[in-house]
Each structure stands twice: as structure tokens, then as C-alpha cells.
N, C-alpha and C. Protein backbone atom coordinates (compact mmCIF):
# COMPACT_ATOMS: atom_id res chain seq x y z
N UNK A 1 0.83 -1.19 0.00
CA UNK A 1 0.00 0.00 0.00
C UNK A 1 0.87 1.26 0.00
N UNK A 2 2.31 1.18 0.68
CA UNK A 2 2.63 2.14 0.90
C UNK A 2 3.72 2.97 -0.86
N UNK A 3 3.67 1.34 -1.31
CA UNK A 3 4.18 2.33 -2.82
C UNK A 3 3.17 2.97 -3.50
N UNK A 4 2.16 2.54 -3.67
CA UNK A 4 0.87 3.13 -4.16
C UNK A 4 0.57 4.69 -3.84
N UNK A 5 0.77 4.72 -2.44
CA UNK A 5 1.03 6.01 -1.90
C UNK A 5 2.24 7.10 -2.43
N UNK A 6 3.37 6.27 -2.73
CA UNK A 6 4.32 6.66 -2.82
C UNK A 6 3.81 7.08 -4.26
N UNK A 7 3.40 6.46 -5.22
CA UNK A 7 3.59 6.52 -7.04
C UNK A 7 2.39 7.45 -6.80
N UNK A 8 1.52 7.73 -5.99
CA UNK A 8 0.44 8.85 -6.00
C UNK A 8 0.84 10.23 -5.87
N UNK A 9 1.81 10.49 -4.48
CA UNK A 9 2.12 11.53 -4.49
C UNK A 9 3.26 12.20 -5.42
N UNK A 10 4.52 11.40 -6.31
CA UNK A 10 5.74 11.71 -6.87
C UNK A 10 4.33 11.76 -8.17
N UNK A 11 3.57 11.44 -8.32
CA UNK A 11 2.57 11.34 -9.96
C UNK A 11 2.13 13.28 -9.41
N UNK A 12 1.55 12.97 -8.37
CA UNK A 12 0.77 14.78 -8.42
C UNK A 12 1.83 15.75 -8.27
N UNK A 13 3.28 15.29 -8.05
CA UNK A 13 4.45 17.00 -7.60
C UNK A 13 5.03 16.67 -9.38
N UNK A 14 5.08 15.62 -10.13
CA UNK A 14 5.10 15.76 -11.15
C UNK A 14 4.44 16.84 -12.58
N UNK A 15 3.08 16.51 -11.89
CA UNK A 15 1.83 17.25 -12.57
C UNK A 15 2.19 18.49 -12.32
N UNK A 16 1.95 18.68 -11.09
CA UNK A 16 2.30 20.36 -10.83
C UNK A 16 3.35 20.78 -10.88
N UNK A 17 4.53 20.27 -11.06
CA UNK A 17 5.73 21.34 -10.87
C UNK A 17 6.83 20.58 -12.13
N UNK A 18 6.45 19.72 -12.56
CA UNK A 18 7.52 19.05 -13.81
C UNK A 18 6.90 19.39 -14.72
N UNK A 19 5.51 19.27 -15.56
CA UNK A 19 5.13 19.60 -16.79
C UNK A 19 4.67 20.56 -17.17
N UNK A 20 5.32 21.03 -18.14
CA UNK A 20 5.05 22.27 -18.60
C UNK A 20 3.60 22.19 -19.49
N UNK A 21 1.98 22.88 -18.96
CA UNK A 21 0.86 23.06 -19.08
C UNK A 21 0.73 24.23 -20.77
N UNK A 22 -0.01 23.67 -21.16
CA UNK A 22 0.06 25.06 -22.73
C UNK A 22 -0.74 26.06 -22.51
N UNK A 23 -0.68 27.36 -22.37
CA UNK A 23 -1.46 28.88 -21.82
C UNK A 23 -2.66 28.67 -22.79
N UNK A 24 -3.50 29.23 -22.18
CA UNK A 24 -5.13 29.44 -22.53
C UNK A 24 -4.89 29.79 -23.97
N UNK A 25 -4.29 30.97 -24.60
CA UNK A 25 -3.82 31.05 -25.89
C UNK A 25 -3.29 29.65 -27.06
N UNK A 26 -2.43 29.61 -25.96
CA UNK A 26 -2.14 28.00 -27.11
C UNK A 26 -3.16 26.90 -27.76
N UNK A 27 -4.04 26.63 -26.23
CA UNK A 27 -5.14 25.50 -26.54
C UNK A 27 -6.33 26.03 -27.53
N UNK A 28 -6.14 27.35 -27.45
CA UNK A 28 -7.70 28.08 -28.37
C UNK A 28 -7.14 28.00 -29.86
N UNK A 29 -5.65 28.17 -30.25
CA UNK A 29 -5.28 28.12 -31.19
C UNK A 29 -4.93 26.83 -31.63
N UNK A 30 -4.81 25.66 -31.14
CA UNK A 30 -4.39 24.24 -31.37
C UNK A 30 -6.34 23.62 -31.64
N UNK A 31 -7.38 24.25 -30.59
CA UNK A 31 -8.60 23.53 -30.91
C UNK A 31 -8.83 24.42 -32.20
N UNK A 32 -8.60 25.73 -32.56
CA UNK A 32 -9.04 25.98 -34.15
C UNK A 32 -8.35 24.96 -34.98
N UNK A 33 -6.94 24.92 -35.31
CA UNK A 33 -6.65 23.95 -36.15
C UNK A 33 -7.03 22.94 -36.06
N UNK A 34 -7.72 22.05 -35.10
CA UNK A 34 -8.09 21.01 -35.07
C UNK A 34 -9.48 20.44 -35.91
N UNK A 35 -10.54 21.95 -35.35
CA UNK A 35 -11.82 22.01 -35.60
C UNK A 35 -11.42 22.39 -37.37
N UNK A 36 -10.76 23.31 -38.08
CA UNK A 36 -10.49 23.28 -39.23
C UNK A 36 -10.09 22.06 -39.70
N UNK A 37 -8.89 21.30 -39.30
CA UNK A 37 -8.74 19.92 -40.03
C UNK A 37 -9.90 19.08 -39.83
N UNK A 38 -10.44 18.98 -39.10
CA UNK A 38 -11.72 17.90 -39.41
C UNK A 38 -12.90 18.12 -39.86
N UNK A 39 -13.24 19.82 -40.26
CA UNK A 39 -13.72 20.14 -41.46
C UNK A 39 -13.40 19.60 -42.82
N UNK A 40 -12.52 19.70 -42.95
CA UNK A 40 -11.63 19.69 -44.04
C UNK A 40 -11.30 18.25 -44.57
N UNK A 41 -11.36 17.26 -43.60
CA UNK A 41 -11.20 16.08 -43.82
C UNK A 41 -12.68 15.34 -43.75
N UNK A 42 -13.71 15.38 -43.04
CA UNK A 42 -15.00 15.19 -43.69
C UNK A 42 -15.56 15.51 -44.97
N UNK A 43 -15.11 17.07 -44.88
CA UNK A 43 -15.47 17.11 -46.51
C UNK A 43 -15.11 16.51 -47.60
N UNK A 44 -13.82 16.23 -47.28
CA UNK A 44 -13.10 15.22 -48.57
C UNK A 44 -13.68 14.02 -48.54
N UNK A 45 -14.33 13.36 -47.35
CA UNK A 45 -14.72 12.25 -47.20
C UNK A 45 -15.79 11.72 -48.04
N UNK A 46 -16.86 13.05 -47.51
CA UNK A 46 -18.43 13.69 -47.70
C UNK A 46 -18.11 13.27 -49.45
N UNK A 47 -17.09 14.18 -50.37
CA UNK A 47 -17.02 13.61 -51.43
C UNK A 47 -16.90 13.18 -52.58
N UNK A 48 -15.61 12.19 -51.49
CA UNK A 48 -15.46 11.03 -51.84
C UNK A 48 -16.65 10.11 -52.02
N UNK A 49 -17.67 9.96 -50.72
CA UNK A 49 -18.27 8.81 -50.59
C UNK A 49 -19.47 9.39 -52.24
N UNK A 50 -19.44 10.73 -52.42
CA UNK A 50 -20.76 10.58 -53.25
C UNK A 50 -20.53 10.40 -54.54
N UNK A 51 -19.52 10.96 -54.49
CA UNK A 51 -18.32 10.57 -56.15
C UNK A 51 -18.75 9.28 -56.10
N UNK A 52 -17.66 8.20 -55.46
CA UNK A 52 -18.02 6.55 -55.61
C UNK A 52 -19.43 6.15 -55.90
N UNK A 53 -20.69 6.80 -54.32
CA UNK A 53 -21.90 6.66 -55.09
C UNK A 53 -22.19 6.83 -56.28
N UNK A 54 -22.14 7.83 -56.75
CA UNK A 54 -22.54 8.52 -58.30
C UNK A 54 -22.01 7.31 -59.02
N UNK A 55 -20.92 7.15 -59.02
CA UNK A 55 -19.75 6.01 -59.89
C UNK A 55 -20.76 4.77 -60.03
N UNK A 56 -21.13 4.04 -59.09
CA UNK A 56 -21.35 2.87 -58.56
C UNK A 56 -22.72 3.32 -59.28
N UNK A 57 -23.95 3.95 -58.71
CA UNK A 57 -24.84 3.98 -59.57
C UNK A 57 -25.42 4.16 -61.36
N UNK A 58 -24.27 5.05 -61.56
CA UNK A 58 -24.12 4.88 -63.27
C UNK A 58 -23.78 3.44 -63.58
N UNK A 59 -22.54 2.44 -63.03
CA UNK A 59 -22.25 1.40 -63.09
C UNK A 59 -23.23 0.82 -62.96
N UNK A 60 -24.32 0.60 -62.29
CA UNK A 60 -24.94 -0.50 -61.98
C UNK A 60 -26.43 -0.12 -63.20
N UNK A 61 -26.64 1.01 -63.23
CA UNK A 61 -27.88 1.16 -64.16
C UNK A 61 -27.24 0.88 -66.08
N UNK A 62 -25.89 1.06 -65.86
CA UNK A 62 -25.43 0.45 -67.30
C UNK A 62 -25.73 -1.51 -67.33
N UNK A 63 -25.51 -1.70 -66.26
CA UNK A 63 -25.69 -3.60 -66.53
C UNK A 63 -26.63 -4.00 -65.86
N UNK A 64 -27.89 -3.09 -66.02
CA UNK A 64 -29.26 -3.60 -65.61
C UNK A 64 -29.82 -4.82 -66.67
């Protein structure tokens, strides 16, 4: 029990005083790029998938 204790408290003086945290600025600018790339990558998805649809349905009404 008593390492448990031990790996609890060296885990929280870690947190607080070893890792360097990213300022309110950083995270607002890291969640825009984020929220932009996964715009950006749905849409390509979005289409992709309707392209193939489209594809696939001309295909299939040619060998009806």
C-alpha cells in the first residue's frame, strides 16, 4: 500500500511542478486547427463517398 502512496504523491508533484501546461492562448489556437482539419477532412470524405456513389450507380444502371 505504501508504494501506491508513494507513485500517488511523486505522480501529483510531477503534474504540478515538472510539466510544462500550454497557456489558454495555445489551446484556443491548437482547438481551431483542429476544428479546421476535421472540417476539411470530412469534406473530402463527404465527397469522396458521393463521387463513388454517383460512380457505382451509373455502373450498376449500365448492366441492368
Amino acid at each position: 500500500m505504501e508504494k501506491i502512496i508513494t507513485y500517488i504523491k511523486e505522480s501529483r508533484e510531477e503534474l504540478l511542478h515538472k510539466v510544462s501546461w500550454p497557456t489558454w492562448e495555445e489551446l484556443q489556437s491548437s482547438l481551431v486547427l483542429v476544428l479546421v482539419a476535421s472540417l476539411i477532412f470530412s469534406l473530402l470524405i463527404y465527397l469522396m463517398d458521393l463521387g463513388f456513389s454517383n460512380a457505382l450507380s451509373v455502373f450498376y444502371h449500365l448492366f441492368q
